[in-house]
PDB file of N, CA and C in Angstrom:
ATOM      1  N   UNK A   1      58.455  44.069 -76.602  1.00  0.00           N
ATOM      2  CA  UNK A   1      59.826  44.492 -76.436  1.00  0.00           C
ATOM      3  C   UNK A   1      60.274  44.053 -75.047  1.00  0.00           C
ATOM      4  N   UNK A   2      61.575  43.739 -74.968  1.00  0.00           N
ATOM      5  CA  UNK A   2      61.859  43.057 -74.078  1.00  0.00           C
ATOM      6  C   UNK A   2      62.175  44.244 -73.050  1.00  0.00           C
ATOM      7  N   UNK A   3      61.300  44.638 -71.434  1.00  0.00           N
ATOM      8  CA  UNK A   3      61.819  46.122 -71.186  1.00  0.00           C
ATOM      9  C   UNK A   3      62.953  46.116 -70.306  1.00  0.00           C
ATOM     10  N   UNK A   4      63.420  47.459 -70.336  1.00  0.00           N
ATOM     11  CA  UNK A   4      65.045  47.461 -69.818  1.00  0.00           C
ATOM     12  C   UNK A   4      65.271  48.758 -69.047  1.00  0.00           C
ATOM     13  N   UNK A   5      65.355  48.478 -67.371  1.00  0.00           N
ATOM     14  CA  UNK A   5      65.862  50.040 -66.632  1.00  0.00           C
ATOM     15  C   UNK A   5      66.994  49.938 -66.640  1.00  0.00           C
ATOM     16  N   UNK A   6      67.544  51.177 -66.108  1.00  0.00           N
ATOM     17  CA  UNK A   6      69.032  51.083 -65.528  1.00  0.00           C
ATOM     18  C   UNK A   6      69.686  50.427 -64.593  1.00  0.00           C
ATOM     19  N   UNK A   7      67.971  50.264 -63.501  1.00  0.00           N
ATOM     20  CA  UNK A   7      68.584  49.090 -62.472  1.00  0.00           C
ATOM     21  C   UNK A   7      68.553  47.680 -62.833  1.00  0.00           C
ATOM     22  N   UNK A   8      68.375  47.411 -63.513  1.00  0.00           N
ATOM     23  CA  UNK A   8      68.659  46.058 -64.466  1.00  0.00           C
ATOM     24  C   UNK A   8      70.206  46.164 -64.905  1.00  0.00           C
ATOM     25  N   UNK A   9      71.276  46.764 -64.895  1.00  0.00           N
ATOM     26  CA  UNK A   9      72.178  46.681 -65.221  1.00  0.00           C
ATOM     27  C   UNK A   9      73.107  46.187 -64.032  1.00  0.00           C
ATOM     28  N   UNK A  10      73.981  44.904 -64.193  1.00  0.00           N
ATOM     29  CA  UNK A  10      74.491  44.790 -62.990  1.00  0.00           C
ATOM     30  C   UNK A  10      75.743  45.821 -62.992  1.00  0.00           C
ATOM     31  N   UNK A  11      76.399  45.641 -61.531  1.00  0.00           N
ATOM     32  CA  UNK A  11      77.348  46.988 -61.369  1.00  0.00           C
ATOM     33  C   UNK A  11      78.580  46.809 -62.093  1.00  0.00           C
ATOM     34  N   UNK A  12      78.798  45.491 -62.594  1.00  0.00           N
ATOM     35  CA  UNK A  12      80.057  45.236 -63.538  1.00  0.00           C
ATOM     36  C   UNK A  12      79.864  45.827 -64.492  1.00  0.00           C
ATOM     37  N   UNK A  13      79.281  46.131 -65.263  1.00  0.00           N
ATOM     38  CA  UNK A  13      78.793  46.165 -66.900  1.00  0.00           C
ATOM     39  C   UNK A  13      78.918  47.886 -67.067  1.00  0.00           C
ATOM     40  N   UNK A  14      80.152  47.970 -66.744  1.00  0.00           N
ATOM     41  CA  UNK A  14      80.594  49.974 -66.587  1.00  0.00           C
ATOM     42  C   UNK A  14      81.474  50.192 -67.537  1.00  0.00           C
ATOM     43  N   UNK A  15      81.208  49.373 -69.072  1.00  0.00           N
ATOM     44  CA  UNK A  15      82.185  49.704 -70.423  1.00  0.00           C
ATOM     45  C   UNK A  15      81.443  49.902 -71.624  1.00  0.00           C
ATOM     46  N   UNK A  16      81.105  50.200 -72.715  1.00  0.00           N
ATOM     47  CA  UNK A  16      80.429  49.595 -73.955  1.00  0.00           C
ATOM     48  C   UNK A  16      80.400  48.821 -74.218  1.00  0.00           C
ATOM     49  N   UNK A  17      81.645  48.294 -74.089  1.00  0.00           N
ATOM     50  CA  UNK A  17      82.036  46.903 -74.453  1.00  0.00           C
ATOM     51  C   UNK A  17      81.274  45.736 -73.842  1.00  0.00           C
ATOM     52  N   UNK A  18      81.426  45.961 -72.319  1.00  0.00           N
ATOM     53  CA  UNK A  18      80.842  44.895 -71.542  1.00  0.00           C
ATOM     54  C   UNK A  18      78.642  45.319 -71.416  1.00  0.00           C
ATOM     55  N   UNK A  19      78.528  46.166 -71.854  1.00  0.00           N
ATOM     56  CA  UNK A  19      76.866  46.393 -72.650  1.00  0.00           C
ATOM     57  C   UNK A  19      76.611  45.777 -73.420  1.00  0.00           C
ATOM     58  N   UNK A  20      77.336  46.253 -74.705  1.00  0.00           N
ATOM     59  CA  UNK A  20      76.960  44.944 -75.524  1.00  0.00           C
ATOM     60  C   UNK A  20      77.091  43.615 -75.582  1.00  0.00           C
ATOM     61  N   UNK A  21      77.636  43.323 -74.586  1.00  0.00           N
ATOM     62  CA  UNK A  21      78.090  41.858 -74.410  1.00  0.00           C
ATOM     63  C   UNK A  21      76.829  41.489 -73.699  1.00  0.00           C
ATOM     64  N   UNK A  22      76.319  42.283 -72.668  1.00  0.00           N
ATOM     65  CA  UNK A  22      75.494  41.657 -71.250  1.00  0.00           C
ATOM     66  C   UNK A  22      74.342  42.088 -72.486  1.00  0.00           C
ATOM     67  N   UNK A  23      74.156  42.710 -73.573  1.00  0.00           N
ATOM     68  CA  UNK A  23      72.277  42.759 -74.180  1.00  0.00           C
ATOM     69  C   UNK A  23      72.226  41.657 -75.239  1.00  0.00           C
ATOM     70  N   UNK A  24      73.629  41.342 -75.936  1.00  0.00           N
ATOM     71  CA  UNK A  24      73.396  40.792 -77.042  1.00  0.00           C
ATOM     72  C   UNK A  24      73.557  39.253 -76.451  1.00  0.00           C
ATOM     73  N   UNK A  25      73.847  38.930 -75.362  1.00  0.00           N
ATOM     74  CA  UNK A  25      74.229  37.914 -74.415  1.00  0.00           C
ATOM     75  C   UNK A  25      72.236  37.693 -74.141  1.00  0.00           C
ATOM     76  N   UNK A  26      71.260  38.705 -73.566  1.00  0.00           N
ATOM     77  CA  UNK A  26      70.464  38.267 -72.986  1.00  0.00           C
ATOM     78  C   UNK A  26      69.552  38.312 -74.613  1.00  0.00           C
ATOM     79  N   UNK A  27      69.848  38.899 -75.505  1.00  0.00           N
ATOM     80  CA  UNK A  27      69.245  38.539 -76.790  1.00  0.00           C
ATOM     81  C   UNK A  27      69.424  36.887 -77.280  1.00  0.00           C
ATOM     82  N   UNK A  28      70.320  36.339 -77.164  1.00  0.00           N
ATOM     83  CA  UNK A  28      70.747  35.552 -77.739  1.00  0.00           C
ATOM     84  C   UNK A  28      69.894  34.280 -77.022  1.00  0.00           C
ATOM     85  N   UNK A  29      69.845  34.325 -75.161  1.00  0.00           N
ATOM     86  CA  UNK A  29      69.274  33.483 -74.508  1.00  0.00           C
ATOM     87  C   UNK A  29      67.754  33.397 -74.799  1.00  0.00           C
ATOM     88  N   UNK A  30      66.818  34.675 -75.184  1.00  0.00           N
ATOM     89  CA  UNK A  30      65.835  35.032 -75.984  1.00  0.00           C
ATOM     90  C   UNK A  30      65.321  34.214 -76.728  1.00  0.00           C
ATOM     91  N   UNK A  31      66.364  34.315 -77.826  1.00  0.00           N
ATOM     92  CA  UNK A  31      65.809  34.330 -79.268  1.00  0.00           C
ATOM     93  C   UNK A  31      66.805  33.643 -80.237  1.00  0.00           C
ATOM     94  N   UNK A  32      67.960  32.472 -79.306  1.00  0.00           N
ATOM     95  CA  UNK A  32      68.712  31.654 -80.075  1.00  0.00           C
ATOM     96  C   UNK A  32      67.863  30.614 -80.873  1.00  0.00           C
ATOM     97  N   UNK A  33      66.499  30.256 -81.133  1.00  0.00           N
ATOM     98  CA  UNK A  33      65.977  29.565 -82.012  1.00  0.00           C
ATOM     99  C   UNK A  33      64.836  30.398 -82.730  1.00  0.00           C
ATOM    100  N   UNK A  34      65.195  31.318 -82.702  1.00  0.00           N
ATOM    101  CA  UNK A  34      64.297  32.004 -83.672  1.00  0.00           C
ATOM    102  C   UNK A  34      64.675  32.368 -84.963  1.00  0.00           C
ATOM    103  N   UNK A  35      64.526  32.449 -85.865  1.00  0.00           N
ATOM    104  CA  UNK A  35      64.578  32.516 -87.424  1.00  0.00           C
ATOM    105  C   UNK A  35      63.850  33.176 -88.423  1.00  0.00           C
ATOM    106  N   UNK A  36      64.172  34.041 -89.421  1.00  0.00           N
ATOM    107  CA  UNK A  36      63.600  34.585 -89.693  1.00  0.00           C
ATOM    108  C   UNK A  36      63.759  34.852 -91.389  1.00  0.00           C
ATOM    109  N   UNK A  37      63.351  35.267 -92.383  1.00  0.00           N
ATOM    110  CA  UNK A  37      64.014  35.144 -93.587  1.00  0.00           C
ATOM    111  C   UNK A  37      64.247  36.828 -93.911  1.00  0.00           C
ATOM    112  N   UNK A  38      65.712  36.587 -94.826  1.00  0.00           N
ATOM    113  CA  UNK A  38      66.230  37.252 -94.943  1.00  0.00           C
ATOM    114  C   UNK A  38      66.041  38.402 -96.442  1.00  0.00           C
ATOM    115  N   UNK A  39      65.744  37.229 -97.230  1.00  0.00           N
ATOM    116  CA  UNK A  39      65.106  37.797 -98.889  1.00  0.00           C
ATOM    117  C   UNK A  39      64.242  37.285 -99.145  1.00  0.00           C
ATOM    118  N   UNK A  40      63.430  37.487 -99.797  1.00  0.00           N
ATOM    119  CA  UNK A  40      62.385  36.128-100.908  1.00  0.00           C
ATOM    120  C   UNK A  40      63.165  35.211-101.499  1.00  0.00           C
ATOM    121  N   UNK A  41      62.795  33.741-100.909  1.00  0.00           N
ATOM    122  CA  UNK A  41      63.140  32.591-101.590  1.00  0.00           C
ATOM    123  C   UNK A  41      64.510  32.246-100.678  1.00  0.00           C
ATOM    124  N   UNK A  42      65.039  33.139 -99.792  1.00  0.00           N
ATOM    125  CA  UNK A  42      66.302  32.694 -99.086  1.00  0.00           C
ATOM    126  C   UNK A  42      65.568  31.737 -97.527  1.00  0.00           C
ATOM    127  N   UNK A  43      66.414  31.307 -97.838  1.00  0.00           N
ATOM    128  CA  UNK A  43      66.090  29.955 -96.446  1.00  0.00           C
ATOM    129  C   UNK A  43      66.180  30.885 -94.936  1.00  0.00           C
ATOM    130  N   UNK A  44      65.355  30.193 -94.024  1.00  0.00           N
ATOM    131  CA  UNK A  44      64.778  30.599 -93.087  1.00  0.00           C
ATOM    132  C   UNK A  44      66.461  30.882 -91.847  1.00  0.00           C
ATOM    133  N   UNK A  45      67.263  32.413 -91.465  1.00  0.00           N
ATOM    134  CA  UNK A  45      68.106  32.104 -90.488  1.00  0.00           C
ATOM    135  C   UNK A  45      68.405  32.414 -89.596  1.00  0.00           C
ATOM    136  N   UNK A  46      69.115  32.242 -88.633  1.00  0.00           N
ATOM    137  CA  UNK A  46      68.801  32.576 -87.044  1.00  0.00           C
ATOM    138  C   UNK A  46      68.739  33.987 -87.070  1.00  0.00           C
ATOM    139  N   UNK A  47      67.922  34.887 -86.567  1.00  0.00           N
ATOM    140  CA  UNK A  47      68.100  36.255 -85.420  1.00  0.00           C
ATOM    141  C   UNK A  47      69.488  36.773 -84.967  1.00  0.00           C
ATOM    142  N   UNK A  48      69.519  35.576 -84.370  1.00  0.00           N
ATOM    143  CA  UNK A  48      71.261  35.490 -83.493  1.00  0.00           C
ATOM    144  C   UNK A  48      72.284  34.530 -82.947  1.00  0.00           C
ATOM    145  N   UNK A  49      73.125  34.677 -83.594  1.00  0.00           N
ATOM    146  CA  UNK A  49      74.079  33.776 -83.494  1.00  0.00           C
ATOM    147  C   UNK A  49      75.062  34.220 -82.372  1.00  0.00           C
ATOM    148  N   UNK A  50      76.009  33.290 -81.703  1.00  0.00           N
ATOM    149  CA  UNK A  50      76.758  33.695 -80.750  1.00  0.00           C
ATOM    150  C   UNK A  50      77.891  32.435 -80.969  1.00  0.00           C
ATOM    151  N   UNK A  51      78.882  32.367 -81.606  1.00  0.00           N
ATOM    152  CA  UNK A  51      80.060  31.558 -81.484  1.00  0.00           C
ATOM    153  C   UNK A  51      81.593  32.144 -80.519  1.00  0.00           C
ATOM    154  N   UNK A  52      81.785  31.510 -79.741  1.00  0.00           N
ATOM    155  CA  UNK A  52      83.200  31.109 -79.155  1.00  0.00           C
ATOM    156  C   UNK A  52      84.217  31.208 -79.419  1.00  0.00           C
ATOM    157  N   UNK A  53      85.611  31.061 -79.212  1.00  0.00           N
ATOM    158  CA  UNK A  53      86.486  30.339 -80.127  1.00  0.00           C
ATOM    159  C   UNK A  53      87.912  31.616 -79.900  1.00  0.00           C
ATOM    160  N   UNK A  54      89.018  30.777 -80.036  1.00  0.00           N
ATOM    161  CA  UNK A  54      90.229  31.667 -80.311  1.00  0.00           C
ATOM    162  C   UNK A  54      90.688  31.760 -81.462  1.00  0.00           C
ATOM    163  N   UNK A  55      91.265  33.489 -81.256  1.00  0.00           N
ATOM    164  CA  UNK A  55      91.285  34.247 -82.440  1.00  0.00           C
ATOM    165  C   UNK A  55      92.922  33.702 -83.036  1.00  0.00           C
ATOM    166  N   UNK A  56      93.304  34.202 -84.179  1.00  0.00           N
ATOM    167  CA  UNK A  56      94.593  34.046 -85.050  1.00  0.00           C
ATOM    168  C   UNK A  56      95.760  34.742 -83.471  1.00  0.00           C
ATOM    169  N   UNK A  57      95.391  35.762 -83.168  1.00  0.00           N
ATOM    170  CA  UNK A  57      96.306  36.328 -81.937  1.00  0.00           C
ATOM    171  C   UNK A  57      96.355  35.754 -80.757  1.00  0.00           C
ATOM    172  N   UNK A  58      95.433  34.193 -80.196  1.00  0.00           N
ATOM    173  CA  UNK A  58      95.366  33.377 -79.024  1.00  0.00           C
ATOM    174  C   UNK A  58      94.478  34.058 -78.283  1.00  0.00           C
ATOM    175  N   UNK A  59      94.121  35.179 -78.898  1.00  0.00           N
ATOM    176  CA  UNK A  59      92.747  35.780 -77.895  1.00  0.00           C
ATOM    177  C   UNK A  59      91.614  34.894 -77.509  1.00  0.00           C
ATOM    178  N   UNK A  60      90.858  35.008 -76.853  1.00  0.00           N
ATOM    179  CA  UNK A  60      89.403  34.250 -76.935  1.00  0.00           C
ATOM    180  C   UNK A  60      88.145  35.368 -77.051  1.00  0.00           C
ATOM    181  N   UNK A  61      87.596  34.773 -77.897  1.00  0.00           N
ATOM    182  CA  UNK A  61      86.336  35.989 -78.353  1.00  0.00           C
ATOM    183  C   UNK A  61      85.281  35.419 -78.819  1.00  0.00           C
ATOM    184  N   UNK A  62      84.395  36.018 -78.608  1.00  0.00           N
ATOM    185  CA  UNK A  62      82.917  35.756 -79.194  1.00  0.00           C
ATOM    186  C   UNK A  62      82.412  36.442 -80.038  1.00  0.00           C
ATOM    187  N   UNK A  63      81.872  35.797 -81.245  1.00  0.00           N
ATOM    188  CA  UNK A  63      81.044  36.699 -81.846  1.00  0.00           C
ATOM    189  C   UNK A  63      79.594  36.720 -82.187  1.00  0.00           C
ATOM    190  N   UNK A  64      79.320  37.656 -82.309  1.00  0.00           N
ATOM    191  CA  UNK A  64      77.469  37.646 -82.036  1.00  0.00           C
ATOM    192  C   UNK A  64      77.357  37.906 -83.292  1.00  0.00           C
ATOM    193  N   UNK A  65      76.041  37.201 -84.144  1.00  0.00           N
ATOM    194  CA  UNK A  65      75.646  38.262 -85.683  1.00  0.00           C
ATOM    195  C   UNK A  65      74.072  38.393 -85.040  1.00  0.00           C
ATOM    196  N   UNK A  66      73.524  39.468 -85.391  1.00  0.00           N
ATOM    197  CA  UNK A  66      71.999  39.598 -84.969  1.00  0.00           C
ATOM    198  C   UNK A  66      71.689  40.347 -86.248  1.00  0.00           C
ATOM    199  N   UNK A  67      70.360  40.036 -86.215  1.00  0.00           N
ATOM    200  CA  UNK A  67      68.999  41.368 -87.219  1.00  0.00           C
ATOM    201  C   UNK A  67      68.274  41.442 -86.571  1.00  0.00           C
ATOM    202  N   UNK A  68      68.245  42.819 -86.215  1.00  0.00           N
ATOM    203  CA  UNK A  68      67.472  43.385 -85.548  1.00  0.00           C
ATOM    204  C   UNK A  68      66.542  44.290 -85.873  1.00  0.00           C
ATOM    205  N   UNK A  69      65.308  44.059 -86.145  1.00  0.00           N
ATOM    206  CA  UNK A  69      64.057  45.042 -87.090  1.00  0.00           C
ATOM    207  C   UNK A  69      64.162  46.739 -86.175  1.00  0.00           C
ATOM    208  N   UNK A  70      63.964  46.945 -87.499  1.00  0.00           N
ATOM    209  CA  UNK A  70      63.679  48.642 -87.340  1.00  0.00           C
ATOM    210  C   UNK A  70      62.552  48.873 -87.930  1.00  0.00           C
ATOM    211  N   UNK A  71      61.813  50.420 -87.745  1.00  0.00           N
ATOM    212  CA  UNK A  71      60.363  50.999 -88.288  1.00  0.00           C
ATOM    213  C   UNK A  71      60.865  51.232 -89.970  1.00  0.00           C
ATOM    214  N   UNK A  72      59.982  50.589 -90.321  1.00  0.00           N
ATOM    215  CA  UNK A  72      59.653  50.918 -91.871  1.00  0.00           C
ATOM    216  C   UNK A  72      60.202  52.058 -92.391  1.00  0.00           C
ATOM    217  N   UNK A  73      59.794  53.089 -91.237  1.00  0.00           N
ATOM    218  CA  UNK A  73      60.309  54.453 -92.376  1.00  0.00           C
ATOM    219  C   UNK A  73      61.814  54.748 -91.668  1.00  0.00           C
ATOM    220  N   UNK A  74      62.528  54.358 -90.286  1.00  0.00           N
ATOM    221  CA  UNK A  74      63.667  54.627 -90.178  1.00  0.00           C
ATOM    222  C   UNK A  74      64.719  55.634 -90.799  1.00  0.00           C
ATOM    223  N   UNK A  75      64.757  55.338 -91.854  1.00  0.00           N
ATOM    224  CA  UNK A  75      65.756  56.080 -92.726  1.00  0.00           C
ATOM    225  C   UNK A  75      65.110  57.720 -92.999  1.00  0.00           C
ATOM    226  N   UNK A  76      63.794  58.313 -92.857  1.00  0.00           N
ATOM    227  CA  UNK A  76      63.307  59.269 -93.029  1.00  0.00           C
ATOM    228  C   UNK A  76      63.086  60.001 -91.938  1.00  0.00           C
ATOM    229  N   UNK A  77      63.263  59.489 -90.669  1.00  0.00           N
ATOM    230  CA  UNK A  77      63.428  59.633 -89.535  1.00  0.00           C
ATOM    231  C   UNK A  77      64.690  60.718 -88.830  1.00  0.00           C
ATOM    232  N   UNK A  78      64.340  62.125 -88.520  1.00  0.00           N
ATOM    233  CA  UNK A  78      65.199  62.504 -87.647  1.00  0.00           C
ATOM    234  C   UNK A  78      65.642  61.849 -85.916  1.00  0.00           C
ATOM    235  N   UNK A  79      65.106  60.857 -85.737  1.00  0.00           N
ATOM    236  CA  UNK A  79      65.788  60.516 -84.664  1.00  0.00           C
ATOM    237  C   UNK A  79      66.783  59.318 -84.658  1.00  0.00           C
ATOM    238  N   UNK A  80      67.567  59.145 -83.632  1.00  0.00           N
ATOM    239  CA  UNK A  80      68.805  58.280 -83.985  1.00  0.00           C
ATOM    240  C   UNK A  80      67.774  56.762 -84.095  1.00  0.00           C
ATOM    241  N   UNK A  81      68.691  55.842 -85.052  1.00  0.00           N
ATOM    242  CA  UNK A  81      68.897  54.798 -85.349  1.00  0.00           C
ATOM    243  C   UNK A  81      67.508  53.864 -84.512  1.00  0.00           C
ATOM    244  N   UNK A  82      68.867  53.199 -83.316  1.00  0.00           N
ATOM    245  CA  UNK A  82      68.257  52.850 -82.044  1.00  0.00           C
ATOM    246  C   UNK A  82      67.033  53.301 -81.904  1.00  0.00           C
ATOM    247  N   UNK A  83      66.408  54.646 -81.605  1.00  0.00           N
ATOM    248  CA  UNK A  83      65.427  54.838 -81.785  1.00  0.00           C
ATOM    249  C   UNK A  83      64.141  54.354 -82.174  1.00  0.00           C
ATOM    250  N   UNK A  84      64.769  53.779 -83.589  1.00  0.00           N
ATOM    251  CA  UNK A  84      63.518  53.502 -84.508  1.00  0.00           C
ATOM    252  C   UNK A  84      63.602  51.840 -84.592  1.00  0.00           C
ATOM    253  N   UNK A  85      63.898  51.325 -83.433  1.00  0.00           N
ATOM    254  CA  UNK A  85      64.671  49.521 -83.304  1.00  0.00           C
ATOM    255  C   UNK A  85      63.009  49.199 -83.046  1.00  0.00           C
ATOM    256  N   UNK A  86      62.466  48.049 -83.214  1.00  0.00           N
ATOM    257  CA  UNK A  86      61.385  47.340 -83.143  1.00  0.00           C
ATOM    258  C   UNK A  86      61.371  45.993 -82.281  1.00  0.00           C
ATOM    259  N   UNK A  87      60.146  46.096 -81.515  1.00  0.00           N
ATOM    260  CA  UNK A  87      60.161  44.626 -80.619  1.00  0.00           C
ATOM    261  C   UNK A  87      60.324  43.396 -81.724  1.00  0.00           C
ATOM    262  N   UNK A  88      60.975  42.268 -80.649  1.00  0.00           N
ATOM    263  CA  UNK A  88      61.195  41.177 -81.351  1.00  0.00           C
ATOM    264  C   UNK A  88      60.364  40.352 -80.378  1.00  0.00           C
ATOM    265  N   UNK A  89      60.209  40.419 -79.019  1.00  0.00           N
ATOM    266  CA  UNK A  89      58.712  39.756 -78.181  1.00  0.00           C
ATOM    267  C   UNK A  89      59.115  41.020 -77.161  1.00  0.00           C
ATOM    268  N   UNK A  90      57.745  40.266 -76.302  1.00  0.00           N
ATOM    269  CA  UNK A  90      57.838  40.525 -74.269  1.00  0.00           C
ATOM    270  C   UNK A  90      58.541  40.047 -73.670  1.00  0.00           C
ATOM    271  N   UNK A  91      59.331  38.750 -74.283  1.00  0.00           N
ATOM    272  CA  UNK A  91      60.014  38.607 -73.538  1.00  0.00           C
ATOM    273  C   UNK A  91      60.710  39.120 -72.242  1.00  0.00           C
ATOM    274  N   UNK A  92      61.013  38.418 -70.920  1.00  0.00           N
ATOM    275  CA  UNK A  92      61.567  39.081 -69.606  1.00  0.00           C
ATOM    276  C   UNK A  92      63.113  38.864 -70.208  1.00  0.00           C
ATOM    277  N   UNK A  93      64.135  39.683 -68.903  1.00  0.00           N
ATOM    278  CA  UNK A  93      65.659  39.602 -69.456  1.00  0.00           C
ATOM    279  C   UNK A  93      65.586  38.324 -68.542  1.00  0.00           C
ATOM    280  N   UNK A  94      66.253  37.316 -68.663  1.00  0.00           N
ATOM    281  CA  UNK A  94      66.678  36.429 -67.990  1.00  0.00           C
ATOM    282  C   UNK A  94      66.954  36.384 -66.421  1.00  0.00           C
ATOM    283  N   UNK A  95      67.128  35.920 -65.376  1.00  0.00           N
ATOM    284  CA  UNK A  95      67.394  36.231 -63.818  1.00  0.00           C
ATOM    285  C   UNK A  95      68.888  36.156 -63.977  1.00  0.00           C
ATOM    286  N   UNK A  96      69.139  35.629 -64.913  1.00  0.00           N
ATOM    287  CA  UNK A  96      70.717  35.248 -64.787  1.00  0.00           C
ATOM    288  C   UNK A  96      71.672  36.263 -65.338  1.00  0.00           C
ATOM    289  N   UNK A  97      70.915  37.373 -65.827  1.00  0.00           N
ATOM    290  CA  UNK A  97      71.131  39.079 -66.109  1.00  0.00           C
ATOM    291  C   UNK A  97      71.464  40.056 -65.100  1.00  0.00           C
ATOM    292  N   UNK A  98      70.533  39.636 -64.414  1.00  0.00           N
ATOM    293  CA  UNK A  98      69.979  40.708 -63.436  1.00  0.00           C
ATOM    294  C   UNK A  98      71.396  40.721 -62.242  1.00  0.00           C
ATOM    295  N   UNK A  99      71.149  41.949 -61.831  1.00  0.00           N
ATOM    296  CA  UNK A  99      72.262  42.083 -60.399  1.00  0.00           C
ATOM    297  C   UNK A  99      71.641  41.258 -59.396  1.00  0.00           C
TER     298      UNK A  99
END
């Protein structure tokens, strides 16, 4: 699992918004060629995707798709969700993360 303090968070990153941007941002630098299958017999596909691009409103936005493994029994689980999330490596967060 890739590990994560609080002082790893730089001092910008004070929204939800801008969290998920700065984890699924250092996921993506991770584990943009990693692949994985999705059903039996379905072709092998990325972890995580991250595309660019302006929206119908001239916005500019990114969007991320990820799968992210959870524990087997998850769903039987009284603790939240997150909780029950599973390593994808050891990976370190990037330097280019860090404050």
């Amino acid at each position: 699992m890739t590990t994560f303090a609080p002082a790893n968070l730089p001092a910008s990153v004070n929204t939800v918004e801008k969290l998920a941007m700065w984890s699924l941002g250092i996921l993506y630098q991770l584990h943009k060629n990693s692949r994985y299958q999705e059903s039996e017999a379905a072709p092998l596909v990325p972890l995580i995707t991250a595309q660019d691009g302006l929206a119908a409103d001239k916005s500019e936005r990114i969007i991320f798709r990820s799968s992210l493994p959870l524990s087997d029994s998850w769903r039987e689980q009284t603790t939240k969700f997150w909780q029950e999330s599973q390593e994808i490596s050891n990976a370190a967060i990037p330097t280019s993360f860090l404050p």
